[in-house]
Protein backbone atom coordinates (compact mmCIF):
# COMPACT_ATOMS: atom_id res chain seq x y z
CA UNK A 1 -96.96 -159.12 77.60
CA UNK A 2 -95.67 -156.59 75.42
CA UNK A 3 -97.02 -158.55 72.14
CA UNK A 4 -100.39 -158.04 74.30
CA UNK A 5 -100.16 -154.61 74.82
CA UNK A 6 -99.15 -153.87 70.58
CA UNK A 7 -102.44 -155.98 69.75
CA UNK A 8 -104.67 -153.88 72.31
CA UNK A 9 -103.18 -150.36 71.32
CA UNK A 10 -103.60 -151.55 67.75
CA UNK A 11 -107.41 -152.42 68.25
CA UNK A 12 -108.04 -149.07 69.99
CA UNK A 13 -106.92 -147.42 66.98
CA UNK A 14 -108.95 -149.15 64.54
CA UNK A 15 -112.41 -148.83 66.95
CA UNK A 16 -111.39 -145.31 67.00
CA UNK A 17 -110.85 -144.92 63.02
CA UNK A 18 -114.32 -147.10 62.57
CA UNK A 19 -115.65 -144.25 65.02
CA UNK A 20 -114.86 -141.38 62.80
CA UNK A 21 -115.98 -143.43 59.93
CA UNK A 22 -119.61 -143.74 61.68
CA UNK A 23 -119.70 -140.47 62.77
CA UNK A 24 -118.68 -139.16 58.88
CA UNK A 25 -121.90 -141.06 57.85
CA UNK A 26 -124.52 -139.85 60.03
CA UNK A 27 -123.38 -136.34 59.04
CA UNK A 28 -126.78 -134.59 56.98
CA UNK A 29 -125.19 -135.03 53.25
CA UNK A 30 -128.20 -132.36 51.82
CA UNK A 31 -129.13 -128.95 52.43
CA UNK A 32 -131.90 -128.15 53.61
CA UNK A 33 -133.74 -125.12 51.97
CA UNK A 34 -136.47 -122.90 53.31
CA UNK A 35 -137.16 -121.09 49.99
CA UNK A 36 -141.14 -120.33 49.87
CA UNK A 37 -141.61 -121.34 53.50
CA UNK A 38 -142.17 -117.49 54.28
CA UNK A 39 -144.32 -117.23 51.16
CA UNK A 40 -147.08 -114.61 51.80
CA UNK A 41 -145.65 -112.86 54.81
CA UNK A 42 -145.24 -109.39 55.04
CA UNK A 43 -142.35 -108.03 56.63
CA UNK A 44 -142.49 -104.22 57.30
CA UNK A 45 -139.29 -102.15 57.19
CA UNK A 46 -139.60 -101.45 61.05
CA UNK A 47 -139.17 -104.22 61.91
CA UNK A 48 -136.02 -105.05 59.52
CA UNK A 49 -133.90 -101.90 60.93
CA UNK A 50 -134.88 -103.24 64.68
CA UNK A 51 -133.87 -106.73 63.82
CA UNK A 52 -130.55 -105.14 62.45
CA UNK A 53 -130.32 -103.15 65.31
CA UNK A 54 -130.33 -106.38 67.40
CA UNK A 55 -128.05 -108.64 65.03
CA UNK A 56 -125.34 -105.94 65.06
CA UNK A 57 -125.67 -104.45 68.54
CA UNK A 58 -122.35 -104.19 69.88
CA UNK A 59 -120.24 -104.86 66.64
């Protein structure tokens, strides 16, 4: 019984390292960049001091 018990707690170690292992893979391995994809839009100053005002707003 206890040889039984070793063999499953052994297992549940090794589905749990093949776990992390998965989960390590699926992980995005590039970043993403959003250079240019605001290209021709015009922010006006107004509307940079509000969105500071908003970001910061209670720091």
């Amino acid at each position: 019984m206890k040889q039984l018990e070793e063999k499953l707690n052994l297992i549940e170690k090794e589905i749990s390292e093949l776990k992390w292992m998965v989960m390590q893979q699926q992980l995005p391995k590039k970043k993403i960049s959003l250079k240019g994809s605001l290209k021709g839009l015009k922010i006006e100053e107004e509307k940079i001091e509000k969105a500071k005002k908003t970001l910061f707003k209670g720091a």
